[in-house]
N, C-alpha and C. Protein backbone atom coordinates (compact mmCIF):
# COMPACT_ATOMS: atom_id res chain seq x y z
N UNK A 1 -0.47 -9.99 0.25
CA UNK A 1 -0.56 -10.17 1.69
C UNK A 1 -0.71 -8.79 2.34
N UNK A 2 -1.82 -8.80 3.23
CA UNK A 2 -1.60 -7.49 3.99
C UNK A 2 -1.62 -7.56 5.39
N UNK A 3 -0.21 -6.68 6.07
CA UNK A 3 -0.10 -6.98 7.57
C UNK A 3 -1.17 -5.24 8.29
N UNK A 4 -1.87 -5.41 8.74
CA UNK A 4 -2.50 -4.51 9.72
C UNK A 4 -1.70 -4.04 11.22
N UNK A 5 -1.56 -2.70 11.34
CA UNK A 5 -0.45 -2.39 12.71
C UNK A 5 -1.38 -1.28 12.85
N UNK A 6 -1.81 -1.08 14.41
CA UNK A 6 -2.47 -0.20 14.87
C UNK A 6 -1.59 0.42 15.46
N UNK A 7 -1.74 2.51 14.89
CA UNK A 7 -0.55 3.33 15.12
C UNK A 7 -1.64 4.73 15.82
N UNK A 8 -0.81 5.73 16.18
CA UNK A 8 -1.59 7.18 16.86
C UNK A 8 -0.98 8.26 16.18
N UNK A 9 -0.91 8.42 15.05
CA UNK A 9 -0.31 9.38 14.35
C UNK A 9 -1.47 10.56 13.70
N UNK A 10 -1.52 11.78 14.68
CA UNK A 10 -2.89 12.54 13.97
C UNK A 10 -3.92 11.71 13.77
N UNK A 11 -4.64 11.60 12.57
CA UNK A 11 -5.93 11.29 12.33
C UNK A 11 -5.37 10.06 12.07
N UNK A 12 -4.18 9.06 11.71
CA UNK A 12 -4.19 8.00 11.35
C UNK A 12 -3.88 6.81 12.32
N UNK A 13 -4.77 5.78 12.25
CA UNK A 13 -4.89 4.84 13.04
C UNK A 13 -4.59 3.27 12.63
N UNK A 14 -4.24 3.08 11.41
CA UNK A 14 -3.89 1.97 11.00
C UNK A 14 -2.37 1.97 9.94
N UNK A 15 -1.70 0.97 10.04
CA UNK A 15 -0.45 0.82 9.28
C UNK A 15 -0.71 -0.14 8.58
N UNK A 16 -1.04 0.07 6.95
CA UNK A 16 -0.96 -1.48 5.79
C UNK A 16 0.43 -1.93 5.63
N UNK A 17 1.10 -2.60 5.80
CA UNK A 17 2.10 -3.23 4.77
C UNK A 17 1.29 -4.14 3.62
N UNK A 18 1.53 -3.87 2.03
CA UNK A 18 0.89 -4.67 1.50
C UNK A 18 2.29 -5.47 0.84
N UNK A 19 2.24 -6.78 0.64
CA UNK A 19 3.36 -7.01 -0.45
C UNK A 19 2.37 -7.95 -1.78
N UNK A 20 2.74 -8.20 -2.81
CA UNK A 20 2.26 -8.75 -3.88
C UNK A 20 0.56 -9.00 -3.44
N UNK A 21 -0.06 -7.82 -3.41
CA UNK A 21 -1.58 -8.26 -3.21
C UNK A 21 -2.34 -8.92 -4.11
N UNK A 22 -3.03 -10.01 -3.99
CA UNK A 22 -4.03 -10.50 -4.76
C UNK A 22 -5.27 -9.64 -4.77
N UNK A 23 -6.14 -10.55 -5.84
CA UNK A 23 -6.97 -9.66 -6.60
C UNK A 23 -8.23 -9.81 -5.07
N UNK A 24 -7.99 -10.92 -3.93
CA UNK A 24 -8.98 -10.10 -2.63
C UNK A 24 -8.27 -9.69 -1.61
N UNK A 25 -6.80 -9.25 -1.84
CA UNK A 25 -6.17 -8.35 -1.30
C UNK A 25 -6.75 -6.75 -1.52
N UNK A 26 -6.78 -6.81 -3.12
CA UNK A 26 -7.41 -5.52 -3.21
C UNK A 26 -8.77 -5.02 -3.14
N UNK A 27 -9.68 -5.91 -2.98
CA UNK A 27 -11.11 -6.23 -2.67
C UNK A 27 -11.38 -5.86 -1.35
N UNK A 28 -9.93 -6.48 0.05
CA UNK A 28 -10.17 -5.81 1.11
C UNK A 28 -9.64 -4.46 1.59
N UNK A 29 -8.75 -4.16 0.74
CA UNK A 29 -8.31 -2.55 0.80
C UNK A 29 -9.40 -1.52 0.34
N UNK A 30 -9.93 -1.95 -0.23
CA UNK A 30 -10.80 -0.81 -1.21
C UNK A 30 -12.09 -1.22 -0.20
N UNK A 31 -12.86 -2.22 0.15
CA UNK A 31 -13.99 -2.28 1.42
C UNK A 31 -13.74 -1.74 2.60
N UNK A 32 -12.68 -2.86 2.98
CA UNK A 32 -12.17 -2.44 4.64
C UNK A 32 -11.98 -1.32 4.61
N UNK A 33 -10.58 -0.68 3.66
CA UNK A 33 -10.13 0.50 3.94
C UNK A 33 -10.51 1.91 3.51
N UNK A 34 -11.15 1.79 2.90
CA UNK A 34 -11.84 2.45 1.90
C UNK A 34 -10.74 3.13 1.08
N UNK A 35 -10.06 2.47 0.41
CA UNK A 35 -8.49 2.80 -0.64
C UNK A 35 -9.13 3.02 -1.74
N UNK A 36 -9.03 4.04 -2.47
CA UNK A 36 -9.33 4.58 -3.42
C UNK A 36 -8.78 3.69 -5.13
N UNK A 37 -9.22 3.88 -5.70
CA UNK A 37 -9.19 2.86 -6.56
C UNK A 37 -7.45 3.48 -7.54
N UNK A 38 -7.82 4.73 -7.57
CA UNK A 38 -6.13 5.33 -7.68
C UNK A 38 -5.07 4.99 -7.33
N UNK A 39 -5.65 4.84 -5.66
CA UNK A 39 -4.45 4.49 -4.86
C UNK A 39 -4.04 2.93 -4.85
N UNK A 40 -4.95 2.30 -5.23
CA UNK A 40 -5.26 0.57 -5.11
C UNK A 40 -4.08 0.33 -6.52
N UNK A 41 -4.43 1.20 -7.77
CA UNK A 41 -3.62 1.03 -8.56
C UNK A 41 -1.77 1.33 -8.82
N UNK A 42 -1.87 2.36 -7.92
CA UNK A 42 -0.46 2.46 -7.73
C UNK A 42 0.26 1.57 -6.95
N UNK A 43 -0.75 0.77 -6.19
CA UNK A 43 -0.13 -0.51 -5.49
C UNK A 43 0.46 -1.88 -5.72
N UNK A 44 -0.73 -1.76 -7.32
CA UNK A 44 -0.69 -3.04 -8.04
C UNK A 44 0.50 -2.79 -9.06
N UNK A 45 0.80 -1.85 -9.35
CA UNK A 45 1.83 -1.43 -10.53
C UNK A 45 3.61 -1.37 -10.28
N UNK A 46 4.13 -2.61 -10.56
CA UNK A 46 5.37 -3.05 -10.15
C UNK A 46 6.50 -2.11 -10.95
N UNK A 47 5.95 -1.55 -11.98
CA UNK A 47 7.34 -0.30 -12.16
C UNK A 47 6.81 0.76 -11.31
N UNK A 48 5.96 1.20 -10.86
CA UNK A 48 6.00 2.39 -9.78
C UNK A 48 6.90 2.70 -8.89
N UNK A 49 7.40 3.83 -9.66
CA UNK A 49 8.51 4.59 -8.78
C UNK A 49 8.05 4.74 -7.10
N UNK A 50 9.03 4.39 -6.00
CA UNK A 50 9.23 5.19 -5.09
C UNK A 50 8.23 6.18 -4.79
N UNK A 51 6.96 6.73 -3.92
CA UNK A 51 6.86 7.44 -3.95
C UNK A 51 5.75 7.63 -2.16
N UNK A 52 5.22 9.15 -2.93
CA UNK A 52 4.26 9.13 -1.66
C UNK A 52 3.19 9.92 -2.01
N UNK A 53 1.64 9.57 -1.56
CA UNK A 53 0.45 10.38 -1.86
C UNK A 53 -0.52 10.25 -1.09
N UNK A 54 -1.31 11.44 -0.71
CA UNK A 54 -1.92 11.46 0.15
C UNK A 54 -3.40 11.57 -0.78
N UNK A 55 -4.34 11.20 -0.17
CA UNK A 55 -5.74 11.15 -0.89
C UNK A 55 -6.72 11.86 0.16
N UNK A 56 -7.13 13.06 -0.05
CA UNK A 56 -8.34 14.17 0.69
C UNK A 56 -9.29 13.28 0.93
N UNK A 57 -9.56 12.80 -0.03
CA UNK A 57 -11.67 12.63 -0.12
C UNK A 57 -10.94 11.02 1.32
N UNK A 58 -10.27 10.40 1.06
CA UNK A 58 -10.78 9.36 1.95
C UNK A 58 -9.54 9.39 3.08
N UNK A 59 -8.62 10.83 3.33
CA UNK A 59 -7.77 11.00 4.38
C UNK A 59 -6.36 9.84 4.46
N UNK A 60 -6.50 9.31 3.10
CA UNK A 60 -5.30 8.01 3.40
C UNK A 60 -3.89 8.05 2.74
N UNK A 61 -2.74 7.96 3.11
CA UNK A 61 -1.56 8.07 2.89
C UNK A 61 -1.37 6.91 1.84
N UNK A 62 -0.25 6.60 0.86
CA UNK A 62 0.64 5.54 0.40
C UNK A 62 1.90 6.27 0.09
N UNK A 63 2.72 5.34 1.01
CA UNK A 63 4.10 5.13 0.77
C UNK A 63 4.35 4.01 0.09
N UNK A 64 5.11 4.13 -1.17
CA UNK A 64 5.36 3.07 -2.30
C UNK A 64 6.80 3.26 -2.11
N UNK A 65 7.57 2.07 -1.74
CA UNK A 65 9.01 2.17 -1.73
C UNK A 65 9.62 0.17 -2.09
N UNK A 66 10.91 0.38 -2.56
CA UNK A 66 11.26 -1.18 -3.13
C UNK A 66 12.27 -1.45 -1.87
N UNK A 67 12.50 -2.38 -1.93
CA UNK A 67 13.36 -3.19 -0.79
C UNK A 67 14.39 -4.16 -2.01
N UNK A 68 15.68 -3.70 -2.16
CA UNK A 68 16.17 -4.75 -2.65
C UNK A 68 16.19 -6.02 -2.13
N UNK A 69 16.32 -7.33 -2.95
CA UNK A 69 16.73 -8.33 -2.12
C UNK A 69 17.14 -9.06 -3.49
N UNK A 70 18.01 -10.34 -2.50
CA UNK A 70 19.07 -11.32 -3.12
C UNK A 70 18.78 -12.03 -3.96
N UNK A 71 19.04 -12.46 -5.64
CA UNK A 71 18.72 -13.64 -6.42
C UNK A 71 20.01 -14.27 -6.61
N UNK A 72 19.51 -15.18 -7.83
CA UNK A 72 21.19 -15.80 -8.06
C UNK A 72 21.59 -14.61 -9.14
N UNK A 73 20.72 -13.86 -9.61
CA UNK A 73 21.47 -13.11 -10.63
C UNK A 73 21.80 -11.76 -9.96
N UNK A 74 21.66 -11.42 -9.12
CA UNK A 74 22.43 -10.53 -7.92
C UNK A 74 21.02 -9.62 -7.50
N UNK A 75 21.09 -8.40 -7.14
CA UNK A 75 19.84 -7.71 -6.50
C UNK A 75 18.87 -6.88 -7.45
């Protein structure tokens, strides 16, 4: 799923939240956004640490961070 938030931060003008993207989740990140296929992969990759990277050639940020939440077998 991806939520779109229009922001004014320097050169950046859009906010992704992505959560569990499908395979034309990432079809519209990489068209629409022009997300680098690097960056597309660190998105898709569920042990990926925490992190943050910025990409020159296409000016775009990812913040990769986990959100615990509740099961029956605890968080």
């Amino acid at each position: 799923m991806i939520q779109s938030e229009k922001i004014s931060i320097g050169p950046f003008s859009s906010w992704l939240n992505v959560d569990k993207p499908t395979s034309e989740d990432v079809q519209t990140l990489r068209k629409k956004y022009n997300l680098s296929k690097e960056l597309l992969e660190y998105v898709t990759d569920i042990d990926e640490p925490t992190n943050y990277d910025y990409d020159k050639e296409t000016e775009s940020q990812l913040f990769i961070y986990h959100i615990p939440y509740k099961t029956q077998q605890g968080f």
